[in-house]
C-alpha atoms as a PDB file:
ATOM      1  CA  UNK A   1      59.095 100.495 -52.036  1.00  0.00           C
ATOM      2  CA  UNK A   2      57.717 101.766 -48.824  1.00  0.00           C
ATOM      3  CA  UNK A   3      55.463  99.731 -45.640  1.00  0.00           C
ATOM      4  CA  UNK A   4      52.180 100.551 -47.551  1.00  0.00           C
ATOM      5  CA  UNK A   5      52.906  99.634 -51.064  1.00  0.00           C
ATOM      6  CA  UNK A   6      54.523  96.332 -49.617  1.00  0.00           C
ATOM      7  CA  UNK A   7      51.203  95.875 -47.426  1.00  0.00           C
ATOM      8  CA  UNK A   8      49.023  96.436 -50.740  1.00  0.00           C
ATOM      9  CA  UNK A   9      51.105  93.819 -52.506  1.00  0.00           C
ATOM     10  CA  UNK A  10      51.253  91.151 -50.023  1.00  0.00           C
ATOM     11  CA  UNK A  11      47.347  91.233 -49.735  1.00  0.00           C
ATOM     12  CA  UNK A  12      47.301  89.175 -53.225  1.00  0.00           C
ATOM     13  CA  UNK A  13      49.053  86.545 -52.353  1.00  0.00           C
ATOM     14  CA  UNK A  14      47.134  83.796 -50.667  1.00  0.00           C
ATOM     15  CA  UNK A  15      50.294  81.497 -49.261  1.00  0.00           C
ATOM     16  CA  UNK A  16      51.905  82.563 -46.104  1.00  0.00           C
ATOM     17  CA  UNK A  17      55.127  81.222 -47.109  1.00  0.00           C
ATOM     18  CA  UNK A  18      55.285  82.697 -50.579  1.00  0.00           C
ATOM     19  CA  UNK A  19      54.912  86.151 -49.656  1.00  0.00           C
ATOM     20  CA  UNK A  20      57.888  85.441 -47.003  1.00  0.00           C
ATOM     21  CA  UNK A  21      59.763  84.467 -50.240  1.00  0.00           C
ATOM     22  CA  UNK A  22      58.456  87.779 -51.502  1.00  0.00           C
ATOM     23  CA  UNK A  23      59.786  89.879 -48.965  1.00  0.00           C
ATOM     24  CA  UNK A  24      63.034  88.183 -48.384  1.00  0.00           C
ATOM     25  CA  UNK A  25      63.711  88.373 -52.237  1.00  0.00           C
ATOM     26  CA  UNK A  26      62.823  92.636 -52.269  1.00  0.00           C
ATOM     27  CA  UNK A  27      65.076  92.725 -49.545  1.00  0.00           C
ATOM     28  CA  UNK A  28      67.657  90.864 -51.041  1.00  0.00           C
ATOM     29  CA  UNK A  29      67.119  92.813 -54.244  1.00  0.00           C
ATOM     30  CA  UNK A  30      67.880  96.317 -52.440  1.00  0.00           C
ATOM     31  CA  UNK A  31      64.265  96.995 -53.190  1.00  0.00           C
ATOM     32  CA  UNK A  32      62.838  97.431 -49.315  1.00  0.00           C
ATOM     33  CA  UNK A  33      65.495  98.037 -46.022  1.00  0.00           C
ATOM     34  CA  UNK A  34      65.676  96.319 -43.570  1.00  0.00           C
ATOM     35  CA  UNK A  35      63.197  98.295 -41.297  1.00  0.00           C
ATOM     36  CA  UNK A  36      60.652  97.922 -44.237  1.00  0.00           C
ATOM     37  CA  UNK A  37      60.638  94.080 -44.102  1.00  0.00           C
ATOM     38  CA  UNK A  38      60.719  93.876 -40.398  1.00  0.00           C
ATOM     39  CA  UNK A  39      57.857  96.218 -39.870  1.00  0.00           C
ATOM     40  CA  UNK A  40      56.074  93.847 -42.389  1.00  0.00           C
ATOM     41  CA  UNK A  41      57.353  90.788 -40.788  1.00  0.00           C
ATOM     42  CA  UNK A  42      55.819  92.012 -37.599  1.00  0.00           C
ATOM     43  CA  UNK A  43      52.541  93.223 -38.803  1.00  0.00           C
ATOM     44  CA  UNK A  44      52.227  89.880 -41.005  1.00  0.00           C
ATOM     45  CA  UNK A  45      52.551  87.731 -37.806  1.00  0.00           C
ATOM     46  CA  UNK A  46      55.773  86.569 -39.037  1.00  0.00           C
ATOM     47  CA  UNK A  47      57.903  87.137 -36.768  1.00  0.00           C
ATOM     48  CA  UNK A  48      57.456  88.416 -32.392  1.00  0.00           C
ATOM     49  CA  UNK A  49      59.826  90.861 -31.890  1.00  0.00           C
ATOM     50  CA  UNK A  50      59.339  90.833 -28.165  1.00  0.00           C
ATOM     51  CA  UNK A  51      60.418  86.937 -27.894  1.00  0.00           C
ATOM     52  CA  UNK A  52      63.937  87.755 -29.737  1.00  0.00           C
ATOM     53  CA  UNK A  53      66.034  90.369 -27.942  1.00  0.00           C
ATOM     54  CA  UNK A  54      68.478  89.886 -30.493  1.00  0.00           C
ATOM     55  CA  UNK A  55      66.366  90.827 -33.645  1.00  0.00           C
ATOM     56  CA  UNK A  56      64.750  93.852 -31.000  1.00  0.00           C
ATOM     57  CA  UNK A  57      68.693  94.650 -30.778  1.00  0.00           C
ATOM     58  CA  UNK A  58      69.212  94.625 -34.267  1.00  0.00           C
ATOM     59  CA  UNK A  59      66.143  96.835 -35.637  1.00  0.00           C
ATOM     60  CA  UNK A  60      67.083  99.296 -32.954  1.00  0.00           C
ATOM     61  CA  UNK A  61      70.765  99.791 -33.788  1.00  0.00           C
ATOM     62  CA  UNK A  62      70.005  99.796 -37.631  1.00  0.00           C
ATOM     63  CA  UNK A  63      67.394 102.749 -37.070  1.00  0.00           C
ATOM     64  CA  UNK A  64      70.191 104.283 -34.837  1.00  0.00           C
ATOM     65  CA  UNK A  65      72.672 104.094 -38.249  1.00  0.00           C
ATOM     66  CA  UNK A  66      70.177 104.584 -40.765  1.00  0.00           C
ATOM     67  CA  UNK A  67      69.476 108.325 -39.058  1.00  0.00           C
ATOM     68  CA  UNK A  68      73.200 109.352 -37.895  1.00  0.00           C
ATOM     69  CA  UNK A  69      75.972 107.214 -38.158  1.00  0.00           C
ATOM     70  CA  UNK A  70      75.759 105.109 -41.492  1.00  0.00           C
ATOM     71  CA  UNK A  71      75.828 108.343 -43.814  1.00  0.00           C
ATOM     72  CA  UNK A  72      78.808 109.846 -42.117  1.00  0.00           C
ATOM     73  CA  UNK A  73      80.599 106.459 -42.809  1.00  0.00           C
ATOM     74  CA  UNK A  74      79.741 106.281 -46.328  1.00  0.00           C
ATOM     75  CA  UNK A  75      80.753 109.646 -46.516  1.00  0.00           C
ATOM     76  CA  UNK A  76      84.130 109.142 -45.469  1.00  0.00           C
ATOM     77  CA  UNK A  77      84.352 106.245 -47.028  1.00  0.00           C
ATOM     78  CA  UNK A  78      84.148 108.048 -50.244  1.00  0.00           C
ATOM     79  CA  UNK A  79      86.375 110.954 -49.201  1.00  0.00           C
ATOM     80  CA  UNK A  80      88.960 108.513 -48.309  1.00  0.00           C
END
């Protein structure tokens, strides 16, 4: 499930903190990444990205794996 399908669905539901629920429980289920539900998180008002230079950190390095890194270690992984 990508940002804008996400988006479309969260626009039915009317409680704040049950469509956190949502998105915590597609993440959970390997059904959005982890960029996914903290672009969401950010565009929903959930979360300021700016005020936690940890989470800023965090979505940073996991782009940096996602792209390089994190296939090469699977890769081995397997090979080994």
């Amino acid at each position: 499930m990508n940002r804008e399908e996400l988006n479309w669905l969260l626009q039915t539901i009317k409680d704040s903190t049950t469509a956190e629920r949502f998105v915590a429980a597609q993440y959970d289920r390997g059904r959005i990444s982890l960029e996914v539900m903290a672009a969401v998180a950010q565009e929903w008002g959930w979360i300021n990205c700016a005020a936690n230079q940890f989470f800023t950190t965090l979505i940073c390095d996991s782009n940096q794996l996602a792209s390089s890194e994190l296939p090469i270690a699977i890769a081995l992984g397997a090979a080994a």
